[in-house]
C-alpha atoms as a PDB file:
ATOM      1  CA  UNK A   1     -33.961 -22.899   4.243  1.00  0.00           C
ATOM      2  CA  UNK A   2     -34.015 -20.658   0.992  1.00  0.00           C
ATOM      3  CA  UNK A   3     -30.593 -18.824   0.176  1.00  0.00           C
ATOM      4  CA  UNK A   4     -30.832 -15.020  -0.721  1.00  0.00           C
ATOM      5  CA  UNK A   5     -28.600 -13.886  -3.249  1.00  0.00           C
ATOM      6  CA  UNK A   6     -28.116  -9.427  -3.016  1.00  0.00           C
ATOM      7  CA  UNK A   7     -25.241  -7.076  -3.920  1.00  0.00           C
ATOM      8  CA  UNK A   8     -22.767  -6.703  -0.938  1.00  0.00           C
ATOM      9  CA  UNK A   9     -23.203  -3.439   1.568  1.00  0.00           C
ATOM     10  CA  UNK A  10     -20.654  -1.855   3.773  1.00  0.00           C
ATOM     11  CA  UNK A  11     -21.987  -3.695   6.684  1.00  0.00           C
ATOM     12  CA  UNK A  12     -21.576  -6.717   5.653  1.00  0.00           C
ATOM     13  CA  UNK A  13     -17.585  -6.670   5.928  1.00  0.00           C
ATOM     14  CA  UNK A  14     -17.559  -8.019   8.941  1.00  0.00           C
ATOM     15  CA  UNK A  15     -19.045 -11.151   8.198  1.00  0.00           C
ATOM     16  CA  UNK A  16     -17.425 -11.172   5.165  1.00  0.00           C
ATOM     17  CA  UNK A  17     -14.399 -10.986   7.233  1.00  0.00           C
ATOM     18  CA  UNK A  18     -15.456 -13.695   9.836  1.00  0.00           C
ATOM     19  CA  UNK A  19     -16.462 -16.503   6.902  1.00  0.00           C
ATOM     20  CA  UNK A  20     -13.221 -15.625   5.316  1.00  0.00           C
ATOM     21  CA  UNK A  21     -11.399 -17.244   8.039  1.00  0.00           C
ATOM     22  CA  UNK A  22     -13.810 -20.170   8.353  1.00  0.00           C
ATOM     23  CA  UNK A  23     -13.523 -21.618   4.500  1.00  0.00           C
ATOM     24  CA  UNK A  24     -12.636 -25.076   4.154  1.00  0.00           C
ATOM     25  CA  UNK A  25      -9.430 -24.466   1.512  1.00  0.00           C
ATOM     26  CA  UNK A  26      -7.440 -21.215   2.016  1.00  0.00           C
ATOM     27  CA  UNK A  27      -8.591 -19.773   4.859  1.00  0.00           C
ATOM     28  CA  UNK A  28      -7.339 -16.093   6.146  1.00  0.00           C
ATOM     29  CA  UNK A  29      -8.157 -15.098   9.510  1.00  0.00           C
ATOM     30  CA  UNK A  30      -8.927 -11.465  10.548  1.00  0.00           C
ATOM     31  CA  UNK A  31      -5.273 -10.787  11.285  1.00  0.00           C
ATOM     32  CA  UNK A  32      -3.909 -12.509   8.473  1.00  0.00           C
ATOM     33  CA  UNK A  33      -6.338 -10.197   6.488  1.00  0.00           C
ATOM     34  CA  UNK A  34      -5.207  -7.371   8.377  1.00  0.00           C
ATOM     35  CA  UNK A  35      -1.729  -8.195   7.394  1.00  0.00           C
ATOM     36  CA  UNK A  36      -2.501  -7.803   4.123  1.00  0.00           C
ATOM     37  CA  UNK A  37      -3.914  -4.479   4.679  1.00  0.00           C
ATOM     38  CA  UNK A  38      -7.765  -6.028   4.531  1.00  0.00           C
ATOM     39  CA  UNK A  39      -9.399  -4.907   7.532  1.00  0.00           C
ATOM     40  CA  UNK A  40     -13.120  -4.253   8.061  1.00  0.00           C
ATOM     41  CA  UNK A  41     -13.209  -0.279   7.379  1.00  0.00           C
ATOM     42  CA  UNK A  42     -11.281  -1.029   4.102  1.00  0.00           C
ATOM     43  CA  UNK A  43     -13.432  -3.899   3.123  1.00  0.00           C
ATOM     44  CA  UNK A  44     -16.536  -1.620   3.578  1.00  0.00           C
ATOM     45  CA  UNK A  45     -15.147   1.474   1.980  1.00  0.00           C
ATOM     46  CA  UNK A  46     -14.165  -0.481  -0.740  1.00  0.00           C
ATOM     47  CA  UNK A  47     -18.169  -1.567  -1.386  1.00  0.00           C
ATOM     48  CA  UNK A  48     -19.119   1.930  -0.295  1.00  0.00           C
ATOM     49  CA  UNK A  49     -16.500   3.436  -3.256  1.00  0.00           C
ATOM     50  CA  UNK A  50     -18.005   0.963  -5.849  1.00  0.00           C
ATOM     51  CA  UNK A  51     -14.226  -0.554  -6.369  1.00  0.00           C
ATOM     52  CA  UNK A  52     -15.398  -3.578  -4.873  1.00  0.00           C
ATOM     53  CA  UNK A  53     -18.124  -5.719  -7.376  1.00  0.00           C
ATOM     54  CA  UNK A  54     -20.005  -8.007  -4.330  1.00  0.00           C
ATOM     55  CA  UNK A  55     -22.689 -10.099  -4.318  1.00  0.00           C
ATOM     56  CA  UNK A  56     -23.497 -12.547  -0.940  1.00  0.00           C
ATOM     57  CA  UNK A  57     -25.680 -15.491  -0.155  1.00  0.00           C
ATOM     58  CA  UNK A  58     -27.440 -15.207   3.030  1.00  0.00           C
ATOM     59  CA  UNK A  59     -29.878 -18.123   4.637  1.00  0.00           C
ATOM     60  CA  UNK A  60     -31.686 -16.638   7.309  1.00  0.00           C
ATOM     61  CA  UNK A  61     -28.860 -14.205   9.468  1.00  0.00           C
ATOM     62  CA  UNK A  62     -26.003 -16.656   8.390  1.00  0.00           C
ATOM     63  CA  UNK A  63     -23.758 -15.651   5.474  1.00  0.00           C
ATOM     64  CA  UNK A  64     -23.405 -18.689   3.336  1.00  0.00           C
ATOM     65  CA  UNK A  65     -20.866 -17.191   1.142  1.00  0.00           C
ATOM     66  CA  UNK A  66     -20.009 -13.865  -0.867  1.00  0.00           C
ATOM     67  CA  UNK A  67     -17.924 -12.950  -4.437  1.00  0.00           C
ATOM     68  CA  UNK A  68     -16.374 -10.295  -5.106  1.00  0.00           C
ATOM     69  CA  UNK A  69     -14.131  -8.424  -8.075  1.00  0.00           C
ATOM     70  CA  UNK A  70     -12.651  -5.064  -8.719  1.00  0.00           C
ATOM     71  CA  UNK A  71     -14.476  -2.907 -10.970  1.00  0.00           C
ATOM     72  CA  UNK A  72     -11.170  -1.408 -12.217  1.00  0.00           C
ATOM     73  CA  UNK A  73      -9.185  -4.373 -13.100  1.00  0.00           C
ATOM     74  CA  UNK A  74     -12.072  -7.209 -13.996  1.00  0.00           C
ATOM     75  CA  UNK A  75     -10.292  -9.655 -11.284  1.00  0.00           C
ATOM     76  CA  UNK A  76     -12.290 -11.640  -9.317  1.00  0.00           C
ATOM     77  CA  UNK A  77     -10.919 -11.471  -5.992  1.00  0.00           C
ATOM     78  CA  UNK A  78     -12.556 -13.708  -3.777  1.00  0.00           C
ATOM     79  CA  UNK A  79     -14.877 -16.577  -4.163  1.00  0.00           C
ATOM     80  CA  UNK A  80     -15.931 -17.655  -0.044  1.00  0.00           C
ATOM     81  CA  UNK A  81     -17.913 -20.065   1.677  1.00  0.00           C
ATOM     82  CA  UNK A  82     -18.503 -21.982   4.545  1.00  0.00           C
ATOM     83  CA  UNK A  83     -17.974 -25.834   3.970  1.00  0.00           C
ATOM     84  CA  UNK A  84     -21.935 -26.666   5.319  1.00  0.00           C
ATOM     85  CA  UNK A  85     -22.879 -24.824   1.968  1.00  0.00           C
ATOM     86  CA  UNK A  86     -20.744 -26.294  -0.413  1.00  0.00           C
ATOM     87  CA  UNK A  87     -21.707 -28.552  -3.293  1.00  0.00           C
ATOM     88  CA  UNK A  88     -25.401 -26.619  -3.204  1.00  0.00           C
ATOM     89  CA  UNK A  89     -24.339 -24.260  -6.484  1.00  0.00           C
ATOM     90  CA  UNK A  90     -24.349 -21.185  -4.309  1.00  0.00           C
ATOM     91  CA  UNK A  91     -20.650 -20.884  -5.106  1.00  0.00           C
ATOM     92  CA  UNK A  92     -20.985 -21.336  -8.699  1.00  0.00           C
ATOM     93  CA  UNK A  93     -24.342 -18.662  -8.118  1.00  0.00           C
ATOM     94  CA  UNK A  94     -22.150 -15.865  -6.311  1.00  0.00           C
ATOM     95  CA  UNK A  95     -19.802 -16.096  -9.056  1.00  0.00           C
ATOM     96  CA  UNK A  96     -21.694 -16.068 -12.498  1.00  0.00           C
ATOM     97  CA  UNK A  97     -23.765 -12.915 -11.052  1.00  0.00           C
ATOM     98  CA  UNK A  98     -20.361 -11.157 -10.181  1.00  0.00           C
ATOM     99  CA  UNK A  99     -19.118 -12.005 -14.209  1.00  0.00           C
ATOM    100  CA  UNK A 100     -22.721 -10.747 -15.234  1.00  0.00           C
ATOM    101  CA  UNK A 101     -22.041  -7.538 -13.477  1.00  0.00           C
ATOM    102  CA  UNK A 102     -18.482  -7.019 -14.060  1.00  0.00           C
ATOM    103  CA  UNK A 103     -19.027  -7.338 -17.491  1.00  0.00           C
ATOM    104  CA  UNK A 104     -21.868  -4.611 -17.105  1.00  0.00           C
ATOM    105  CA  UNK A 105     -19.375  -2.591 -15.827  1.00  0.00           C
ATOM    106  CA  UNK A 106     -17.348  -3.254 -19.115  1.00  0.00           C
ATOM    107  CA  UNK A 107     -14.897  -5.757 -19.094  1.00  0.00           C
ATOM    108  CA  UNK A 108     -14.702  -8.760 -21.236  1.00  0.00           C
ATOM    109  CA  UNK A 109     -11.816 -10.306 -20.037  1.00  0.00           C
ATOM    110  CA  UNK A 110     -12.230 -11.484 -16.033  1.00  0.00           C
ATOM    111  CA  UNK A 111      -9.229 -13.138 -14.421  1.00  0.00           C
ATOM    112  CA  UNK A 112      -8.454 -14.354 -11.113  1.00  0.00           C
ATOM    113  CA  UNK A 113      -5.829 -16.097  -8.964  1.00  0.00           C
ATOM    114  CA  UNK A 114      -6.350 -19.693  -8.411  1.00  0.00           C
ATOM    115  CA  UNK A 115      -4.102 -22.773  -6.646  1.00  0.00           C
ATOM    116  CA  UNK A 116      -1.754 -24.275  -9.386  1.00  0.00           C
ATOM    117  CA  UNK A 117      -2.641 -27.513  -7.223  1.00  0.00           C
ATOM    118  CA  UNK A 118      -4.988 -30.421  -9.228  1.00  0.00           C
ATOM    119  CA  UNK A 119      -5.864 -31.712  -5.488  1.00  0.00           C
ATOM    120  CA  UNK A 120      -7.210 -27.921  -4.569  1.00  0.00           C
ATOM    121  CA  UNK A 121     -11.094 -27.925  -4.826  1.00  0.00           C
ATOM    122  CA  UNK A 122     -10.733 -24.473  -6.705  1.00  0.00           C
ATOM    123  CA  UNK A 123      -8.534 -25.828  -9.183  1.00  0.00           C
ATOM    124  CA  UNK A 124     -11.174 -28.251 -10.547  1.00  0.00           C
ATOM    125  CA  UNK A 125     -13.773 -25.816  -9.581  1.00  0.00           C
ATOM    126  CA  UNK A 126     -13.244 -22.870 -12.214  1.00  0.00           C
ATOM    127  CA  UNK A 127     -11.570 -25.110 -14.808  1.00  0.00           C
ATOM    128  CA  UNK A 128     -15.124 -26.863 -15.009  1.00  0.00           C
ATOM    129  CA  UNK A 129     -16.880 -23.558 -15.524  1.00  0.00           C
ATOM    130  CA  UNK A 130     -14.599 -22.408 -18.398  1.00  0.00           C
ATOM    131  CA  UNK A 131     -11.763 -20.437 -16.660  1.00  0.00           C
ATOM    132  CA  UNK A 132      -8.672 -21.078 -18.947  1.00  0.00           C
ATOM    133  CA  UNK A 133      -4.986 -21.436 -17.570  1.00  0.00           C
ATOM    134  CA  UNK A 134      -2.646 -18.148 -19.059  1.00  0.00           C
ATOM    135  CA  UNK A 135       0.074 -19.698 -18.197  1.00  0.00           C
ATOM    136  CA  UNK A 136       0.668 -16.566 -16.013  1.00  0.00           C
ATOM    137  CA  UNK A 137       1.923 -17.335 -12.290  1.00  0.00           C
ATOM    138  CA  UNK A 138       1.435 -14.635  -9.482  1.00  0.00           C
ATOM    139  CA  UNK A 139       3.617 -13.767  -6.689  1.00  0.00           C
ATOM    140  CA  UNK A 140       2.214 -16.419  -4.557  1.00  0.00           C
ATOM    141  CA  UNK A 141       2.600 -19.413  -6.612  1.00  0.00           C
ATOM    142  CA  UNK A 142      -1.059 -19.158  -7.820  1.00  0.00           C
ATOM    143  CA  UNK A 143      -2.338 -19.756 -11.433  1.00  0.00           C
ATOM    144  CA  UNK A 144      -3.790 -16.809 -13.257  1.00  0.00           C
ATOM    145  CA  UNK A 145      -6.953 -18.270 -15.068  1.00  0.00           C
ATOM    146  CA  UNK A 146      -9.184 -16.284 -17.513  1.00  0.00           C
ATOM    147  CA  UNK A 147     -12.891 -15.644 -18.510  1.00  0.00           C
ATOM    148  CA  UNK A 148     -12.686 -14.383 -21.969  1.00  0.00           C
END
């Protein structure tokens, strides 16, 4: 089947939140989201306010996977999918459209959060794709890579 590639809406949090908690590597479920203070209403007001830069990958009525930044900061926030569509370049899709448009929206330096671990898929992953190391580590032990 053909995967669809559109810019997020509202109602697609919750499925955004369900495939979230069904990703091969890092997986949050609903209430670890919620935890966090991520819950459906906030995801979608967050795509509704324009903070949120989305783009998802749909096949058929299944999300295959979504991307998203913040439009304030140029961080890529999450990259998700669900482990039947990996290895297909949708991941590598979702993310070079949300660089194209956060970079529309004026940024020219993109950053994100990634596992410090070599073994991690995601470490490999953006390293390949030209995301450099800072040598910045966040809160969580994560690496802070750049897009410059």
């Amino acid at each position: 089947m053909t995967i669809h590639y559109r810019n997020a809406r509202p109602d697609d949090a919750a499925a955004c939140i369900d495939l979230r908690g069904r990703t091969r590597e890092n997986a949050f479920s609903a209430t670890q989201l919620a935890e966090l203070g991520i819950t459906e209403e906030s995801w979608a007001a967050g795509i509704a306010d324009g903070d949120s830069i989305g783009r998802v990958a749909w096949e058929g009525q299944r999300m295959a996977g979504y991307c998203f930044a913040d439009r304030e900061s140029g961080e890529v926030l999450v990259l998700a999918l669900l482990p039947e569509f990996e290895k297909r370049g949708i991941g590598r899709q979702l993310l070079q459209e949300v660089v194209s448009l956060s970079r529309d929206a004026g940024h020219s330096r993109l950053f994100l959060a990634c596992s410090a671990d070599p073994h991690s898929r995601s470490h490999g992953f953006y390293r390949h794709l030209g995301w450099k190391a800072t040598g910045e580590i966040d809160e969580a032990g994560d690496e802070i890579l750049e897009l410059a």
